[in-house]
C-alpha atoms as a PDB file:
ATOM      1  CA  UNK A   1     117.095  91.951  93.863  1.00  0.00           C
ATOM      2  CA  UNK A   2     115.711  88.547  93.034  1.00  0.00           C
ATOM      3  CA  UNK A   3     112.114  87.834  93.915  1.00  0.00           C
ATOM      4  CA  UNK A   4     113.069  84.848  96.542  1.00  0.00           C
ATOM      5  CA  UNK A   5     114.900  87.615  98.275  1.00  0.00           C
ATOM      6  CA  UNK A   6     112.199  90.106  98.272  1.00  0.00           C
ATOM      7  CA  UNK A   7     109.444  87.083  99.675  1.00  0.00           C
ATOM      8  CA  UNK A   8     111.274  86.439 102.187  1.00  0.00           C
ATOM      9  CA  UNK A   9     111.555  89.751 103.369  1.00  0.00           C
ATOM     10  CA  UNK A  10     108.157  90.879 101.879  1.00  0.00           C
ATOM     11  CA  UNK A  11     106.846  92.990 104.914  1.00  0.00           C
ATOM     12  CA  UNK A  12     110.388  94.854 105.102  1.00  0.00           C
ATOM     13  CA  UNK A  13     108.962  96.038 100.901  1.00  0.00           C
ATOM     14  CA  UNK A  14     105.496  96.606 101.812  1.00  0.00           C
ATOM     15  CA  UNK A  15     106.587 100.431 102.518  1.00  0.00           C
ATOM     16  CA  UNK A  16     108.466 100.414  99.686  1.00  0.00           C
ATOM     17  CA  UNK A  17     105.729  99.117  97.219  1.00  0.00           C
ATOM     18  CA  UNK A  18     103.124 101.652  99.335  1.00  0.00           C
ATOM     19  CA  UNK A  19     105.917 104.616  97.827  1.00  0.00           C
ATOM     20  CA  UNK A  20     105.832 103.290  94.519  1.00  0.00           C
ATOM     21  CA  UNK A  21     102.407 102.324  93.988  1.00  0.00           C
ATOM     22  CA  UNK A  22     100.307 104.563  96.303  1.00  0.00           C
ATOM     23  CA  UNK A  23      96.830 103.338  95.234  1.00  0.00           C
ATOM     24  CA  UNK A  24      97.128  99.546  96.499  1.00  0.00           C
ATOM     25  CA  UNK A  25      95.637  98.874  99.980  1.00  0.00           C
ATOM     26  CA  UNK A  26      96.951  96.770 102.384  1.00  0.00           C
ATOM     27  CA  UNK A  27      95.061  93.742 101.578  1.00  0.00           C
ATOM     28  CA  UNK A  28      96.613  94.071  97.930  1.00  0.00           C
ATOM     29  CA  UNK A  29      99.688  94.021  99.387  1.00  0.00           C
ATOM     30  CA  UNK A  30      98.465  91.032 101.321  1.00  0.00           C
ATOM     31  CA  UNK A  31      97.319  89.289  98.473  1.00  0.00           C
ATOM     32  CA  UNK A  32     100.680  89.432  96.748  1.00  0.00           C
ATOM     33  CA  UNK A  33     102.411  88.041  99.412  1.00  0.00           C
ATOM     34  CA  UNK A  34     106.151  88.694  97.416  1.00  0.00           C
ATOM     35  CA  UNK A  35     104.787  86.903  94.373  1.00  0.00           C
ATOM     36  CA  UNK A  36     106.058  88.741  91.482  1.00  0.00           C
ATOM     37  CA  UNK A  37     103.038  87.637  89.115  1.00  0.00           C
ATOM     38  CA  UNK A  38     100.910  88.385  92.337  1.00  0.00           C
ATOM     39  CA  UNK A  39     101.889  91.687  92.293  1.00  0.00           C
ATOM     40  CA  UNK A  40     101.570  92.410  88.459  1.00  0.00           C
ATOM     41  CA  UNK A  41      98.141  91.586  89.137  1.00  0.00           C
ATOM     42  CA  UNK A  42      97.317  93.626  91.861  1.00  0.00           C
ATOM     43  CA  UNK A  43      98.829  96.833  89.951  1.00  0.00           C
ATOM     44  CA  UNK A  44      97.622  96.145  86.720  1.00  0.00           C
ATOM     45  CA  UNK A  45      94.468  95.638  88.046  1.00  0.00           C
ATOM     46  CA  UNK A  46      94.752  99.104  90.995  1.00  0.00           C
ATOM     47  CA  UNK A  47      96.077 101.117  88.484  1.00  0.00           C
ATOM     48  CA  UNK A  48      93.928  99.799  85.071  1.00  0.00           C
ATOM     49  CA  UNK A  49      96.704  99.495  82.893  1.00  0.00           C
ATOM     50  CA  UNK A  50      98.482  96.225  80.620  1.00  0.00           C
ATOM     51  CA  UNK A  51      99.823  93.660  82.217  1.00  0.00           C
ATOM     52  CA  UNK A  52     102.814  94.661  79.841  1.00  0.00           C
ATOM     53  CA  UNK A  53     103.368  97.862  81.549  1.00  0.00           C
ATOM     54  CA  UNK A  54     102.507  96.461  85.092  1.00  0.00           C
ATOM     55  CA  UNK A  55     105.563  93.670  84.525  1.00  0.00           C
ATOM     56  CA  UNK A  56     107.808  96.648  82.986  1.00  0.00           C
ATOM     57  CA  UNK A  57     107.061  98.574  86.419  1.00  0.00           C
ATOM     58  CA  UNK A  58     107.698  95.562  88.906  1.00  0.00           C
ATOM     59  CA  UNK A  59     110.483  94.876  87.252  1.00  0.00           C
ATOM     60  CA  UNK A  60     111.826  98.092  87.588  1.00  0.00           C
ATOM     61  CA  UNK A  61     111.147  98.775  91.494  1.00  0.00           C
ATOM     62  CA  UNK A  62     112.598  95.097  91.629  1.00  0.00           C
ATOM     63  CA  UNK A  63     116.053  96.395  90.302  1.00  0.00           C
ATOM     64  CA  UNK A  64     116.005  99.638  92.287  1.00  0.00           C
ATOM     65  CA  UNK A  65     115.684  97.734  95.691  1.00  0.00           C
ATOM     66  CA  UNK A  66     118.660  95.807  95.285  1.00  0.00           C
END
């Protein structure tokens, strides 16, 4: 699914993101708003790992919603 898609529709993937990435809070949710490099941040920040691996996992729950 493309990122436009998934911003538009961002609180529909809230749940979904909440299931993949259990640690981030509502406000980090919030703060990504459906930004793609908003989100990155917000998981490789939650979860302390490389903004590598955060864009590898984004990408990936990105592909499996669509």
């Amino acid at each position: 699914m493309n990122w436009d898609q998934i911003k538009g529709q961002w609180k529909q993937y809230t749940g979904k993101a909440r299931e993949k990435w259990g640690e981030l809070t509502d406000d980090d949710l919030e703060r990504a708003a459906g930004s793609r490099d908003q989100l990155v941040g917000v998981v490789q920040e939650r979860y302390g790992i490389a903004r590598e691996e955060a864009e590898k996992q984004v990408d990936s729950w990105s592909r499996e919603l669509g």
